[in-house]
C-alpha atoms as a PDB file:
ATOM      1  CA  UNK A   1    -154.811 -59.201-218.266  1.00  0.00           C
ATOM      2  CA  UNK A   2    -157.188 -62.022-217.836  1.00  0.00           C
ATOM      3  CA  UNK A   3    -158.743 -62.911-221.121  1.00  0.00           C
ATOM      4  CA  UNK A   4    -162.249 -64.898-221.055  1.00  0.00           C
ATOM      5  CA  UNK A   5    -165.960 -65.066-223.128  1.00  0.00           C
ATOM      6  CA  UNK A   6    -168.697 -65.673-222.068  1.00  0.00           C
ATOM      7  CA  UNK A   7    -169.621 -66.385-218.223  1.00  0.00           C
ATOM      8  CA  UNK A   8    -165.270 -67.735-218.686  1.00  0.00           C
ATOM      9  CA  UNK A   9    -164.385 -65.654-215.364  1.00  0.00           C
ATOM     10  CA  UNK A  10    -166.821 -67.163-213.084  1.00  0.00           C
ATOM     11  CA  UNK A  11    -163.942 -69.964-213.594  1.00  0.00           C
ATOM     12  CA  UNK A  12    -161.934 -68.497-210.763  1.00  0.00           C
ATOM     13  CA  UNK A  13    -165.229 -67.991-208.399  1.00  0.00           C
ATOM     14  CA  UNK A  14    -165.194 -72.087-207.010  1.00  0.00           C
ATOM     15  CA  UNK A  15    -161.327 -72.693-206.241  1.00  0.00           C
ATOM     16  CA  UNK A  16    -161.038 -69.254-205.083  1.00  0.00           C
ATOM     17  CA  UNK A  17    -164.118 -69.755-202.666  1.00  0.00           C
ATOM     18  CA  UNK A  18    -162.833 -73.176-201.471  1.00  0.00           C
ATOM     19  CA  UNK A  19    -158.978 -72.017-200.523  1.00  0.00           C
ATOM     20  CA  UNK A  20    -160.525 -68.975-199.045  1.00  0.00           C
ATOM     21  CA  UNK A  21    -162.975 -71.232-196.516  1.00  0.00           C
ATOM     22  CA  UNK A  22    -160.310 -73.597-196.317  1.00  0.00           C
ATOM     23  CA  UNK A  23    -158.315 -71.073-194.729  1.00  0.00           C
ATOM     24  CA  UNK A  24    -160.619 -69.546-192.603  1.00  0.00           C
ATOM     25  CA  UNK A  25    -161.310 -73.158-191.499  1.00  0.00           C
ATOM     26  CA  UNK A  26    -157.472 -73.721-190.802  1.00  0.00           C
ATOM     27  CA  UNK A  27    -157.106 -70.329-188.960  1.00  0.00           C
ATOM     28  CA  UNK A  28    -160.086 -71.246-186.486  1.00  0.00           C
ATOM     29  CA  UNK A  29    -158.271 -74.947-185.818  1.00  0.00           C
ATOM     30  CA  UNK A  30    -155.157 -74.194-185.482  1.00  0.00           C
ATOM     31  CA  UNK A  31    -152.020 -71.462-186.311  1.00  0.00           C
ATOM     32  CA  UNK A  32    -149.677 -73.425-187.781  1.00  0.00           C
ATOM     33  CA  UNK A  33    -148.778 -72.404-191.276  1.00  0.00           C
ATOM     34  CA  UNK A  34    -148.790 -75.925-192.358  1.00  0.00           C
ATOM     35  CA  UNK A  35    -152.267 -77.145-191.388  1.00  0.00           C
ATOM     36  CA  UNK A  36    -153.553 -73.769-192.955  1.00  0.00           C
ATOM     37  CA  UNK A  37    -151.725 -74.742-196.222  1.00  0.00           C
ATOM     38  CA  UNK A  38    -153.201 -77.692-196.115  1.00  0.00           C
ATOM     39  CA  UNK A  39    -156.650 -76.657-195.339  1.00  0.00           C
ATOM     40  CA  UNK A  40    -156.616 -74.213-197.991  1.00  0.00           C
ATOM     41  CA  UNK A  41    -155.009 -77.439-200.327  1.00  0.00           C
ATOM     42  CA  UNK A  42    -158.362 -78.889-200.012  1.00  0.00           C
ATOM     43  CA  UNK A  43    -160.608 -76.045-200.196  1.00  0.00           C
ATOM     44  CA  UNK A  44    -159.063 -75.579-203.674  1.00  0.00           C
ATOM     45  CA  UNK A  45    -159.928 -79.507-204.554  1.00  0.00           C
ATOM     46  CA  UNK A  46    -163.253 -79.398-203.679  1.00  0.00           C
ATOM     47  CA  UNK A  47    -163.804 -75.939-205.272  1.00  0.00           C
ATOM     48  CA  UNK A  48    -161.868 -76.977-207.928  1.00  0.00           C
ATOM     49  CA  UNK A  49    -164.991 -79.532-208.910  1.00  0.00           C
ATOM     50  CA  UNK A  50    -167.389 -76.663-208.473  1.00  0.00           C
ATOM     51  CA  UNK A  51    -165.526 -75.538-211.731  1.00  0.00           C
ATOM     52  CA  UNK A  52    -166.066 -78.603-213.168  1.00  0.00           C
ATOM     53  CA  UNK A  53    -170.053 -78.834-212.768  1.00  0.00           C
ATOM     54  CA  UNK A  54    -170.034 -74.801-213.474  1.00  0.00           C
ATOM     55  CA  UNK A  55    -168.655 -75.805-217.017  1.00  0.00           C
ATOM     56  CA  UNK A  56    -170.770 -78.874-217.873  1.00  0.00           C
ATOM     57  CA  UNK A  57    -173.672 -76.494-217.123  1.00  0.00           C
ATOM     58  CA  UNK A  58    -173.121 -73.430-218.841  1.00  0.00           C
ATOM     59  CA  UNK A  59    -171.291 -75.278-221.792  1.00  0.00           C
ATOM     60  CA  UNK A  60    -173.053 -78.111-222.647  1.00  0.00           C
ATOM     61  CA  UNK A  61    -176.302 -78.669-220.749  1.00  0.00           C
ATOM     62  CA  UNK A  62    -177.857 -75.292-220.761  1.00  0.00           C
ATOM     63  CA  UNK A  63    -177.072 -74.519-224.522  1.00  0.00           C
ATOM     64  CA  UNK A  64    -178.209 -77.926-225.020  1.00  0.00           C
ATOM     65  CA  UNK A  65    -181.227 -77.096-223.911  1.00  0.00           C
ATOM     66  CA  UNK A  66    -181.779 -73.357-225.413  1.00  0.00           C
ATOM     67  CA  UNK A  67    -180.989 -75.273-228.558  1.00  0.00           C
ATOM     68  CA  UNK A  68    -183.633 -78.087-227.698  1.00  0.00           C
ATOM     69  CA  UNK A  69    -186.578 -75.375-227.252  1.00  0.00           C
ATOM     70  CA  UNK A  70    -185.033 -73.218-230.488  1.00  0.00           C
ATOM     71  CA  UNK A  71    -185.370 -76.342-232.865  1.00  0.00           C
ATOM     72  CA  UNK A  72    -188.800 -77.377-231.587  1.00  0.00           C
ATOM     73  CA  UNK A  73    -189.843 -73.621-232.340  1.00  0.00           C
ATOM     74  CA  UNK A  74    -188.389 -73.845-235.862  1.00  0.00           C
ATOM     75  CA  UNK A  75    -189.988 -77.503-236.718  1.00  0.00           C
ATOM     76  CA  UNK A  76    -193.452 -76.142-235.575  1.00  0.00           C
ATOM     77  CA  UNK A  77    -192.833 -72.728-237.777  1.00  0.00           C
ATOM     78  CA  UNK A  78    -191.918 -75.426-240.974  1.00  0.00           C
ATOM     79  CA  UNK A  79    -194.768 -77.286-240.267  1.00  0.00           C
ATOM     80  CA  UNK A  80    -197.771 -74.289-240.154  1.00  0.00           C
ATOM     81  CA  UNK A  81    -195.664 -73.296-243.583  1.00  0.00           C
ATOM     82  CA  UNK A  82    -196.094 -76.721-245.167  1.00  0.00           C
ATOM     83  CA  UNK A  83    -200.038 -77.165-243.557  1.00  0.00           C
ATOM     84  CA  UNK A  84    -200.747 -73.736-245.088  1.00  0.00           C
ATOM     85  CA  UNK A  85    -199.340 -74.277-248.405  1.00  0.00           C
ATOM     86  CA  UNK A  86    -197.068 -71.684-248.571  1.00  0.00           C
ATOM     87  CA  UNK A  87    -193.338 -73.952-247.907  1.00  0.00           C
ATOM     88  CA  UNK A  88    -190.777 -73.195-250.353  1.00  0.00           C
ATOM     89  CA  UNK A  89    -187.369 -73.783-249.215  1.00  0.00           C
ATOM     90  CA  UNK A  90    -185.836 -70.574-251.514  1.00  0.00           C
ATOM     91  CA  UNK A  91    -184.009 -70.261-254.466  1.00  0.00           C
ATOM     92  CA  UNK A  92    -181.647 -72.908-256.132  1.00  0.00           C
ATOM     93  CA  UNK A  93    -184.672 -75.373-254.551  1.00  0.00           C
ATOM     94  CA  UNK A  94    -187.666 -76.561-256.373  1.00  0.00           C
ATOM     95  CA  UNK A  95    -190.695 -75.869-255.751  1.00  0.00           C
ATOM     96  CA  UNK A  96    -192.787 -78.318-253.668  1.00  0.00           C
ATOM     97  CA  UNK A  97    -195.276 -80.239-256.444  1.00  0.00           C
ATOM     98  CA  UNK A  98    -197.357 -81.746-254.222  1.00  0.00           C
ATOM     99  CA  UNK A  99    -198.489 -81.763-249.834  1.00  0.00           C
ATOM    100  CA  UNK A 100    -195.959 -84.921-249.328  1.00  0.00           C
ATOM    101  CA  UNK A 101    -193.020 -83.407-251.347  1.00  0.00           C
ATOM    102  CA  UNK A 102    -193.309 -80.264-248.991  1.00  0.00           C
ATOM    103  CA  UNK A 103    -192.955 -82.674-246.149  1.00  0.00           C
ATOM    104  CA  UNK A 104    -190.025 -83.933-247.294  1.00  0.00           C
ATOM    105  CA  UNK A 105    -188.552 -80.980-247.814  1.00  0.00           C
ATOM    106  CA  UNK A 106    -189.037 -79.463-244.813  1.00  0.00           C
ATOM    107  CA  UNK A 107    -187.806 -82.261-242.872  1.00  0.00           C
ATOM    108  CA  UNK A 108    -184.395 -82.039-244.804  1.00  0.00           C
ATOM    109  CA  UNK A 109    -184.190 -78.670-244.428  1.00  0.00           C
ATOM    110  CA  UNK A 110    -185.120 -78.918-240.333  1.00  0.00           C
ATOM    111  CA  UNK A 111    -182.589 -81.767-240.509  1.00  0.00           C
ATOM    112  CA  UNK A 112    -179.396 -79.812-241.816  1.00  0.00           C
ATOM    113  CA  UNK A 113    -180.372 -76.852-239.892  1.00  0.00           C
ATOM    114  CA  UNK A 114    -180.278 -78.971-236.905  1.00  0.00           C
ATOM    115  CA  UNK A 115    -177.368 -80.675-237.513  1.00  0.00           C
ATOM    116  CA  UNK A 116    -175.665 -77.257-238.587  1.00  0.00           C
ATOM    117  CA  UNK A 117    -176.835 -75.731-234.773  1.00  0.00           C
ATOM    118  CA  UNK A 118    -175.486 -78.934-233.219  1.00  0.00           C
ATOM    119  CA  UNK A 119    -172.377 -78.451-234.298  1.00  0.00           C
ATOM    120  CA  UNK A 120    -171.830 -74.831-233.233  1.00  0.00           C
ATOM    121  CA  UNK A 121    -173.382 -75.249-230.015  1.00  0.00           C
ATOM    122  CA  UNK A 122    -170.659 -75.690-226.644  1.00  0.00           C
ATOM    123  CA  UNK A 123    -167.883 -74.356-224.954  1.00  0.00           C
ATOM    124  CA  UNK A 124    -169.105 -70.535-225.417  1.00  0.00           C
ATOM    125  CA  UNK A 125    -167.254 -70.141-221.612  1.00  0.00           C
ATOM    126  CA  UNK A 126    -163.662 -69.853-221.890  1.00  0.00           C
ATOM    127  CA  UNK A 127    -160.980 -68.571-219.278  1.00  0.00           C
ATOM    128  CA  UNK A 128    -157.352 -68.149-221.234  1.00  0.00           C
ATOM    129  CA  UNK A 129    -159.373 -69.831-224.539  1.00  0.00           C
ATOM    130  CA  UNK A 130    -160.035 -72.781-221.909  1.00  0.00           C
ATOM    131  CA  UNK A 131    -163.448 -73.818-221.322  1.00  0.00           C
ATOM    132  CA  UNK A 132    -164.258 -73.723-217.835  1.00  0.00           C
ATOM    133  CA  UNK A 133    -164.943 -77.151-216.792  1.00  0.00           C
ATOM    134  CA  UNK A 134    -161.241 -78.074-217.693  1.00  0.00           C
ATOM    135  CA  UNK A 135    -159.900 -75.189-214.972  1.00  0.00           C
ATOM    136  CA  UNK A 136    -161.618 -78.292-212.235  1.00  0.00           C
ATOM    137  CA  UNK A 137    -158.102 -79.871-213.341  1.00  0.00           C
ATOM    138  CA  UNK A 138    -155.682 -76.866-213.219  1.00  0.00           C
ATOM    139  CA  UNK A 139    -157.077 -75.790-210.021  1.00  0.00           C
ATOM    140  CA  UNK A 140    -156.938 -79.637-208.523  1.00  0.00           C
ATOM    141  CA  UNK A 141    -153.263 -80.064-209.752  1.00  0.00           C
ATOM    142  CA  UNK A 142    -152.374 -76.736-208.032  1.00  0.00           C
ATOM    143  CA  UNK A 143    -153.912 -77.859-204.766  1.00  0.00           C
ATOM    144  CA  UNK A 144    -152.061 -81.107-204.923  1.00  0.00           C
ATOM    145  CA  UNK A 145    -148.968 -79.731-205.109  1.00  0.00           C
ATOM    146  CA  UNK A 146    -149.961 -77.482-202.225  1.00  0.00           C
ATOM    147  CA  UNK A 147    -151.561 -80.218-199.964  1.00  0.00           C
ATOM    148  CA  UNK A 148    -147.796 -82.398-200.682  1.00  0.00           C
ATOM    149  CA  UNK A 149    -146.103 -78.594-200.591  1.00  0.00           C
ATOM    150  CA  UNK A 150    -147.522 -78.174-197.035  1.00  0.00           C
ATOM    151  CA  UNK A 151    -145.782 -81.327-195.019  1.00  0.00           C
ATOM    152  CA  UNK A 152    -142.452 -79.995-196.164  1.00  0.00           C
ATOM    153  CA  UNK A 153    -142.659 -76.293-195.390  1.00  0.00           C
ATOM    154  CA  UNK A 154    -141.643 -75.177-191.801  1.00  0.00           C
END
């Protein structure tokens, strides 16, 4: 049973892709077993990084940026609350006395909600609880040992 969240399964998409042209490359140069082997060894290397920028994407750069346009949206909403007189942070806060003391407490409250979303934000793309970009390594150590595997099989 393969266990992943998120977009974790796309994980096996890039090695798989590169040992399968690898192969057909191999087949259409030669028919030795070997040379396949090793073919398909370096398909799964160079797919193997595909995981790599596949993770850094969808697990830091693109929530990154959701997270980005999300904050912007809630400053702006904080602001129009504070310009229109109505900010109050809610209870066990006090109440804003004056313009400038709204201000300031809107800004600490956009600043821990921030730092609160900053924290939560990553690695929502998991194969086996691993995020995906650290698969580039699994799937580059197995096609080592394959490529090194493939001078000594006959």
């Amino acid at each position: 049973m393969i266990i992943f969240s998120g977009w974790g399964i796309l994980a096996l998409l890039p090695p798989g892709a590169g040992a399968g042209l690898g192969v057909l490359i191999g087949n259409s140069v030669s028919s030795s077993t070997n040379l396949i082997m090793l073919f398909a060894a370096i398909g799964l290397m160079i797919g193997s990084a595909g995981d790599w920028y596949l993770g850094i994407w969808l697990n830091k750069t693109r929530p990154a940026a959701e997270l980005d346009q999300a904050l912007a949206a809630r400053q702006q909403t904080l602001q129009q609350l504070v310009a229109s007189g109505q900010y109050y942070r809610g209870p066990g806060f006090p109440m804003p006395t004056s313009m400038q003391d709204a201000q300031n407490q809107a800004q600490a409250q956009f600043a821990a909600e921030s730092a609160a979303a900053h924290a939560r934000v990553g690695n929502r793309n998991t194969l086996f609880f691993v995020p995906i970009q650290y698969w580039a390594y699994v799937g580059a150590g197995i096609g080592a040992v394959m490529a090194v595997a493939s001078f000594f099989i006959t």
